[in-house]
PDB file of N, CA and C in Angstrom:
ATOM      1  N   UNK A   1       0.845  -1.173   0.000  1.00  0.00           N
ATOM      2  CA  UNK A   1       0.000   0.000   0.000  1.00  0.00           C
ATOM      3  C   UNK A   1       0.891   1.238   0.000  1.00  0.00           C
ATOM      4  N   UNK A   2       0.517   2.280  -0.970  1.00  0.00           N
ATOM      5  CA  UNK A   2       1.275   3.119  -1.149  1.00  0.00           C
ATOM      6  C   UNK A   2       0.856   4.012   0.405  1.00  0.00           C
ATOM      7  N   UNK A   3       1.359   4.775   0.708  1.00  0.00           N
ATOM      8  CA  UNK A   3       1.070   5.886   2.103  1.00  0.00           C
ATOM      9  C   UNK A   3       1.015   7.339   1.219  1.00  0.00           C
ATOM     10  N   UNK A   4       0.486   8.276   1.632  1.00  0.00           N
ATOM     11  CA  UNK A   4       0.714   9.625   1.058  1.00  0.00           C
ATOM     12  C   UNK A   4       0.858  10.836   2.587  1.00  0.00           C
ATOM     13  N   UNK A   5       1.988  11.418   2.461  1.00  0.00           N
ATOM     14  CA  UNK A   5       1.576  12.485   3.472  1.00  0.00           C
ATOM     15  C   UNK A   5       1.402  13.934   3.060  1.00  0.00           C
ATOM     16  N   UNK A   6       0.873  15.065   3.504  1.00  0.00           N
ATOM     17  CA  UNK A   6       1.048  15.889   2.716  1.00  0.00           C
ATOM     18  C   UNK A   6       1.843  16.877   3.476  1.00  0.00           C
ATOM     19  N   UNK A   7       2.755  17.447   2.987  1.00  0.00           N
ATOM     20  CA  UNK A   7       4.029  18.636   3.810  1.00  0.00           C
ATOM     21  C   UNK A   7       3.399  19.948   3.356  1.00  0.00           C
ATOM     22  N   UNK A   8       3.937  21.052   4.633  1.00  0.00           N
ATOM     23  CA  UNK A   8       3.555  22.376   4.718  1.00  0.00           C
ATOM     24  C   UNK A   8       5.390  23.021   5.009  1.00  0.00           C
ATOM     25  N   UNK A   9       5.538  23.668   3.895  1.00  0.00           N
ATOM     26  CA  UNK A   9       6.938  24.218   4.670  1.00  0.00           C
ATOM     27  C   UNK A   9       6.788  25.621   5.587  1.00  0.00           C
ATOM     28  N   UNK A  10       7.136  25.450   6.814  1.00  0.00           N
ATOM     29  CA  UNK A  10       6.339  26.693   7.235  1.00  0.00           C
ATOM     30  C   UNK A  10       7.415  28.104   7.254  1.00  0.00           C
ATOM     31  N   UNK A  11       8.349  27.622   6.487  1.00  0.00           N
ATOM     32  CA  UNK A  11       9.392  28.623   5.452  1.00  0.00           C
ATOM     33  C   UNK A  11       8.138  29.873   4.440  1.00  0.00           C
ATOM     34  N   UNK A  12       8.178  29.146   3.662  1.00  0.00           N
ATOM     35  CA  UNK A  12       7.403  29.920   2.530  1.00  0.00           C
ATOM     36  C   UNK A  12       6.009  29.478   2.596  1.00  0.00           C
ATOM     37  N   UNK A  13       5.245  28.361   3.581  1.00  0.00           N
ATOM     38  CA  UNK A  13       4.074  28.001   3.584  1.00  0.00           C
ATOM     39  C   UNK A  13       3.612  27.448   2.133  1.00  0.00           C
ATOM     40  N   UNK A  14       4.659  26.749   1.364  1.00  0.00           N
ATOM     41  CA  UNK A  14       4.453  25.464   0.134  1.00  0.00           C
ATOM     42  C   UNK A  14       4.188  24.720   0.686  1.00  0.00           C
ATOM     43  N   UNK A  15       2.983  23.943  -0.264  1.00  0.00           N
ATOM     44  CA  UNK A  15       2.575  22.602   0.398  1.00  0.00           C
ATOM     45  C   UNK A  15       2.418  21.466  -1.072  1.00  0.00           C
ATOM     46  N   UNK A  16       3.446  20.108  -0.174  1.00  0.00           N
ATOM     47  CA  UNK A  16       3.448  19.285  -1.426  1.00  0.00           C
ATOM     48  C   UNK A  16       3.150  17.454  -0.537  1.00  0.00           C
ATOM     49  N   UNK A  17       3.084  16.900  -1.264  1.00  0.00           N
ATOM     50  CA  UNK A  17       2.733  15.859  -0.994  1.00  0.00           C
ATOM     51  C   UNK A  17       4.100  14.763  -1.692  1.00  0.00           C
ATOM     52  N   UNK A  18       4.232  13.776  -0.034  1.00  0.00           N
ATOM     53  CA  UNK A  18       5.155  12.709  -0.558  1.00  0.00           C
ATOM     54  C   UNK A  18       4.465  11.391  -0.526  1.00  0.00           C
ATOM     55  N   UNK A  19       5.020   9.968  -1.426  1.00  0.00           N
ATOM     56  CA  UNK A  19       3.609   8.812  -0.961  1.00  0.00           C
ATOM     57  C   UNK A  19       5.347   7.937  -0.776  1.00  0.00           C
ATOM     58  N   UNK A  20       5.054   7.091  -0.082  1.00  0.00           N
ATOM     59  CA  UNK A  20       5.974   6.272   0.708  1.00  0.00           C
ATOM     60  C   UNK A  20       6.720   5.487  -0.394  1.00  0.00           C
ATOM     61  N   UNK A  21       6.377   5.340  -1.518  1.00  0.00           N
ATOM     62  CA  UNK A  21       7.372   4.756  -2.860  1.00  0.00           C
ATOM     63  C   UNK A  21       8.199   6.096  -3.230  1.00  0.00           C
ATOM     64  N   UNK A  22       8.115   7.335  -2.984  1.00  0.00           N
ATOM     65  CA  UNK A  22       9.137   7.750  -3.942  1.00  0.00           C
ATOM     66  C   UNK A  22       9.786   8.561  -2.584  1.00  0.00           C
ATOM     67  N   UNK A  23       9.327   8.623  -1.194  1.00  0.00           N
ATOM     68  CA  UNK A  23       9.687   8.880  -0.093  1.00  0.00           C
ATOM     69  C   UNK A  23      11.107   7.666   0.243  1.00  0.00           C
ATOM     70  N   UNK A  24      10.844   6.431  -0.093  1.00  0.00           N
ATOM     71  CA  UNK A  24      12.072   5.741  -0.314  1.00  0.00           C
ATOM     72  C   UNK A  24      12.846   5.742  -0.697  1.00  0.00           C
ATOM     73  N   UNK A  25      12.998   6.444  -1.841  1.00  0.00           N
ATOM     74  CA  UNK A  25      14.473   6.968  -2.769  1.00  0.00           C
ATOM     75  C   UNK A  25      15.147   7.786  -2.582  1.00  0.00           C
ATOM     76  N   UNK A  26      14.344   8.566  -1.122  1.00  0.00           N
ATOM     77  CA  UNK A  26      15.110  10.583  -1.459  1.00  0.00           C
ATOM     78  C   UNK A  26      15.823  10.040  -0.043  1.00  0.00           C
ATOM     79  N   UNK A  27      17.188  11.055  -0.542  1.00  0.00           N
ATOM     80  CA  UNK A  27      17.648  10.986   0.944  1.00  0.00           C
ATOM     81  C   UNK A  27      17.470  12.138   1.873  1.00  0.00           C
ATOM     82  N   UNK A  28      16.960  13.011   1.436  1.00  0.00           N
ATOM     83  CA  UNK A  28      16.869  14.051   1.849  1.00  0.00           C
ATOM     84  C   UNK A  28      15.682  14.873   1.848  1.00  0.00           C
ATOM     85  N   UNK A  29      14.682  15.293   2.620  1.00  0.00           N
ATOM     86  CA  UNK A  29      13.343  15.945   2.247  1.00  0.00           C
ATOM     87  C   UNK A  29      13.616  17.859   2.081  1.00  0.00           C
ATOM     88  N   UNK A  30      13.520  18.392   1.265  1.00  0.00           N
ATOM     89  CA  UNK A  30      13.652  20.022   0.873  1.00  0.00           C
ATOM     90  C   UNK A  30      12.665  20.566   0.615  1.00  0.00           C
ATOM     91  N   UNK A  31      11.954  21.468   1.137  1.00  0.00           N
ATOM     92  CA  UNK A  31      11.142  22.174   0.053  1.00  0.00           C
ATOM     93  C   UNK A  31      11.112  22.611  -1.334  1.00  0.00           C
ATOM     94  N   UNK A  32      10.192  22.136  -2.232  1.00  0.00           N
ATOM     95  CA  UNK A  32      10.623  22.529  -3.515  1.00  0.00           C
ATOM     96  C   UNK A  32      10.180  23.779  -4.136  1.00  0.00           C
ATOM     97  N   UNK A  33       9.986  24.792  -3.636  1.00  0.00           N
ATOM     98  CA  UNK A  33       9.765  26.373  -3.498  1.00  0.00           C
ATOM     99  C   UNK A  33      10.767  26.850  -2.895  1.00  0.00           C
ATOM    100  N   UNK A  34      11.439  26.859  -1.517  1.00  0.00           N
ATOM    101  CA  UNK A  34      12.218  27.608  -1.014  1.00  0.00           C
ATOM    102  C   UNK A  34      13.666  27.126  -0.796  1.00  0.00           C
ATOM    103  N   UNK A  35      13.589  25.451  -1.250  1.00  0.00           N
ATOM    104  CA  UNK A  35      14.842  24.899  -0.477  1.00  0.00           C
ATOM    105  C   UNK A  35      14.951  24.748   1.021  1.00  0.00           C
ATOM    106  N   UNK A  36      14.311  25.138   1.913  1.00  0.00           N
ATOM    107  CA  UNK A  36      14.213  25.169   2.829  1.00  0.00           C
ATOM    108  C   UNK A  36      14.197  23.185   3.176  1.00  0.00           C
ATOM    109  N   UNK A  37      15.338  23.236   3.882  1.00  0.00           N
ATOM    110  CA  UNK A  37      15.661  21.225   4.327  1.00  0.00           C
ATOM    111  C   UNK A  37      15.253  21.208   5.649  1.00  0.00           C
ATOM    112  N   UNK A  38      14.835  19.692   5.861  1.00  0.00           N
ATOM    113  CA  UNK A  38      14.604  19.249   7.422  1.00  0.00           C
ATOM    114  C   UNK A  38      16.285  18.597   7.591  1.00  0.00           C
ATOM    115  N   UNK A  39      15.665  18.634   8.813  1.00  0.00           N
ATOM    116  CA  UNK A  39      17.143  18.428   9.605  1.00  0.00           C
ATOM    117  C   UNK A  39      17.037  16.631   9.269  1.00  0.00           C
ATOM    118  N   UNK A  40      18.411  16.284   9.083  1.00  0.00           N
ATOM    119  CA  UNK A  40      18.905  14.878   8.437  1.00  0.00           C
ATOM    120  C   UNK A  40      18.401  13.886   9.762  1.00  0.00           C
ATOM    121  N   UNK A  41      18.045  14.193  11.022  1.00  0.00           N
ATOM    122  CA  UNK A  41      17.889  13.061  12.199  1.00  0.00           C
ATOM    123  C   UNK A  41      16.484  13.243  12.009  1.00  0.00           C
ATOM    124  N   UNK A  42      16.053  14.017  12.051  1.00  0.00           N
ATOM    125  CA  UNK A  42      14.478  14.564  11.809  1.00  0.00           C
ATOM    126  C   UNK A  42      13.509  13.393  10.295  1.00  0.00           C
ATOM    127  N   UNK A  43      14.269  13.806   9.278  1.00  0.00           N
ATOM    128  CA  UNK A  43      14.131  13.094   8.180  1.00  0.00           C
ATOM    129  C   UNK A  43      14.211  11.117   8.370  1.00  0.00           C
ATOM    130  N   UNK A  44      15.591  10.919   9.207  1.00  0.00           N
ATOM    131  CA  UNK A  44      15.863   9.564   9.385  1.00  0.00           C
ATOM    132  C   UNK A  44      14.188   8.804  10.013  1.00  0.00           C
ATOM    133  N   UNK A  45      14.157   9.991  11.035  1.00  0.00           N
ATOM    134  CA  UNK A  45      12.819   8.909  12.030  1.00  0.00           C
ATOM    135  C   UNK A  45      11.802   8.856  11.031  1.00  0.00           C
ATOM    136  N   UNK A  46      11.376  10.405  10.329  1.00  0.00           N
ATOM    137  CA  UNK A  46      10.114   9.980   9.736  1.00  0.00           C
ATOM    138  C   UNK A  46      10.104   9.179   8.627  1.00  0.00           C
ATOM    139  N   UNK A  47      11.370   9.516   7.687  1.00  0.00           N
ATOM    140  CA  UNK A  47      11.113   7.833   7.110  1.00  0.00           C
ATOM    141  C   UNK A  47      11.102   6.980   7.192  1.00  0.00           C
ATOM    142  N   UNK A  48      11.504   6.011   8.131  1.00  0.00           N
ATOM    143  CA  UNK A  48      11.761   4.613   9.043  1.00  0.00           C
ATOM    144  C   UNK A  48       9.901   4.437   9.046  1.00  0.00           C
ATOM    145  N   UNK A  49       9.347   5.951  10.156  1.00  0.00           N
ATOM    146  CA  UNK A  49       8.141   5.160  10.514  1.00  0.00           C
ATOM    147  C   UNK A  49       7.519   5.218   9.055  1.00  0.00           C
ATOM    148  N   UNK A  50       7.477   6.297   8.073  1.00  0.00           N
ATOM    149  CA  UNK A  50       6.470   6.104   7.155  1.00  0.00           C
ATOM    150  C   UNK A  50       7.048   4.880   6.113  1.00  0.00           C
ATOM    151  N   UNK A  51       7.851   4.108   6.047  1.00  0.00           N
ATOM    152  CA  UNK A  51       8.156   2.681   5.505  1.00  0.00           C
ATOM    153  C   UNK A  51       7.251   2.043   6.172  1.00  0.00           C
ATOM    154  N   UNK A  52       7.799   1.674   7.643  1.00  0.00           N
ATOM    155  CA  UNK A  52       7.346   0.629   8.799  1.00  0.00           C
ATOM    156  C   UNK A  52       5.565   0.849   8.225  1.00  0.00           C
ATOM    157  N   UNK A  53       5.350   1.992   8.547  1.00  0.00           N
ATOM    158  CA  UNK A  53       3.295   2.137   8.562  1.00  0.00           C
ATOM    159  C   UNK A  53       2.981   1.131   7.192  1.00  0.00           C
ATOM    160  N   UNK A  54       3.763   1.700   6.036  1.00  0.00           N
ATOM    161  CA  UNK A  54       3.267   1.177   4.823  1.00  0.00           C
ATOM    162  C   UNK A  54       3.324   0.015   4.820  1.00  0.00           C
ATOM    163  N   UNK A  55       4.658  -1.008   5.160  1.00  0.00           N
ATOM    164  CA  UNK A  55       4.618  -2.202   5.577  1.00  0.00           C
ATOM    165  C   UNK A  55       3.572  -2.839   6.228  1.00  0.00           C
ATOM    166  N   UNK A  56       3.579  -2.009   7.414  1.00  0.00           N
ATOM    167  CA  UNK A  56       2.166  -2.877   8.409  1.00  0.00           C
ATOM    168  C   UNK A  56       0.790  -2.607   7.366  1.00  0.00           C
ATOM    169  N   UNK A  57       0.408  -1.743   6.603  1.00  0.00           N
ATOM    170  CA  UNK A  57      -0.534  -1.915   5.853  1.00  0.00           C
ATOM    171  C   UNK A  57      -0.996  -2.596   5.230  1.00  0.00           C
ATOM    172  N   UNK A  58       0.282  -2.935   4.456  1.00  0.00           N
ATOM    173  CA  UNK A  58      -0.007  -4.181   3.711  1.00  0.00           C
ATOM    174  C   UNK A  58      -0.072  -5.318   3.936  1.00  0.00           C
ATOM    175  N   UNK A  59       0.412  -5.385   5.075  1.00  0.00           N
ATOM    176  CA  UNK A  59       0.250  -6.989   5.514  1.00  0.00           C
ATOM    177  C   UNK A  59      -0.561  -7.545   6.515  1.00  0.00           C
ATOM    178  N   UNK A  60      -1.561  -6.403   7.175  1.00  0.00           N
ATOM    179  CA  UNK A  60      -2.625  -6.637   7.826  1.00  0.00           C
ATOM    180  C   UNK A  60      -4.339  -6.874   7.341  1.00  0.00           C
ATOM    181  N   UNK A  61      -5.119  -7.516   7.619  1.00  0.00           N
ATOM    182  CA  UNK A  61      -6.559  -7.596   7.209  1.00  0.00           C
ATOM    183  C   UNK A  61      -7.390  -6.607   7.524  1.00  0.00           C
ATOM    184  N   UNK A  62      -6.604  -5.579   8.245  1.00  0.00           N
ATOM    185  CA  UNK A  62      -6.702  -4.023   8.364  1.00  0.00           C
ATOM    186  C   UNK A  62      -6.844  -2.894   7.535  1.00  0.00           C
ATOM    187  N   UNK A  63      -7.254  -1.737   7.899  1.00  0.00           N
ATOM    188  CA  UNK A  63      -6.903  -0.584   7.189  1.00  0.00           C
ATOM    189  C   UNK A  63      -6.406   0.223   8.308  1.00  0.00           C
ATOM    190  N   UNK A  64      -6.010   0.797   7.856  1.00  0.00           N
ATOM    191  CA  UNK A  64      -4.931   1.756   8.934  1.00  0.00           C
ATOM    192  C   UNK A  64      -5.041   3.808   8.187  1.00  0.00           C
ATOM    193  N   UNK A  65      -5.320   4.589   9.348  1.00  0.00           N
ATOM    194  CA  UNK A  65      -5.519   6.163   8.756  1.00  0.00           C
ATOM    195  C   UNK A  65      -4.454   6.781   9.677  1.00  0.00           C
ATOM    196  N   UNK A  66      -3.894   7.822   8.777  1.00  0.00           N
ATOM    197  CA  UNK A  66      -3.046   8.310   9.588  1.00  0.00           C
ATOM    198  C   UNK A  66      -4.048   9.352  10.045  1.00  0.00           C
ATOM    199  N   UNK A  67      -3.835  10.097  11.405  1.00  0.00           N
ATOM    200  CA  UNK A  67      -4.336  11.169  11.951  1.00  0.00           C
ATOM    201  C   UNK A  67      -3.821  12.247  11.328  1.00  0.00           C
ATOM    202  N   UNK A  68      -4.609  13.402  11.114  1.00  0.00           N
ATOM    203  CA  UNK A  68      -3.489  14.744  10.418  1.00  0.00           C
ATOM    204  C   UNK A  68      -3.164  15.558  12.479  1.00  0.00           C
ATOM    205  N   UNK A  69      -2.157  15.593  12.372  1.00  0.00           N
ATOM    206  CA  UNK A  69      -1.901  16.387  13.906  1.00  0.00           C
ATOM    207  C   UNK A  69      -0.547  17.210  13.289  1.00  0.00           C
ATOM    208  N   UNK A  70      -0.560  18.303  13.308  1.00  0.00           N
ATOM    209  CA  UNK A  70       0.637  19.016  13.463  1.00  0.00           C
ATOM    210  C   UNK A  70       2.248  18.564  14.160  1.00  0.00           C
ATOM    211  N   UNK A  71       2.961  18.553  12.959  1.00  0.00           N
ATOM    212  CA  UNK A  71       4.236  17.822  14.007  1.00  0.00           C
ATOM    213  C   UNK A  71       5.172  18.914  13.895  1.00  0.00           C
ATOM    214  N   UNK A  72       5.869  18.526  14.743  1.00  0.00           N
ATOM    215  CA  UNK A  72       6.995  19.565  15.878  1.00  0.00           C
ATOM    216  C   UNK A  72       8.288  20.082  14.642  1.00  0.00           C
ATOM    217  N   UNK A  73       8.305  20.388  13.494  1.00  0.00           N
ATOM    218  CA  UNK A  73       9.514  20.723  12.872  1.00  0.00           C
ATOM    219  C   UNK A  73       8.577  21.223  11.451  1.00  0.00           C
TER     220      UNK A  73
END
């Protein structure tokens, strides 16, 4: 199952959307309006969990929603 999240840079307030297949390839998350980068430890966790979620998606008899909650960066 693909995942989608959607990003707000609160740099320039661009908003783009990543889905967990092409979130796997980047090593790095930037804004693509300002350049504005997350910090590289910041980036490590949230991609780990948004793999891990997509994983557990798919392999449960489940559906699974992410909550939208404002996160800390």
């Amino acid at each position: 199952m693909d995942i989608r999240i959607n990003v707000s840079c609160r740099k320039c307030g661009c908003g783009f959307a990543l889905t967990s297949g092409r979130f796997s390839d980047r090593g790095a998350l930037s804004c693509p309006n300002c350049g504005a980068a997350l910090a590289a430890d910041t980036y490590a966790v949230l991609r780990t969990a948004l793999l891990a979620f997509r994983d557990l998606s798919s392999s449960e008899d489940f559906s699974f929603k992410l909550v939208e909650e404002e996160m800390p960066f």
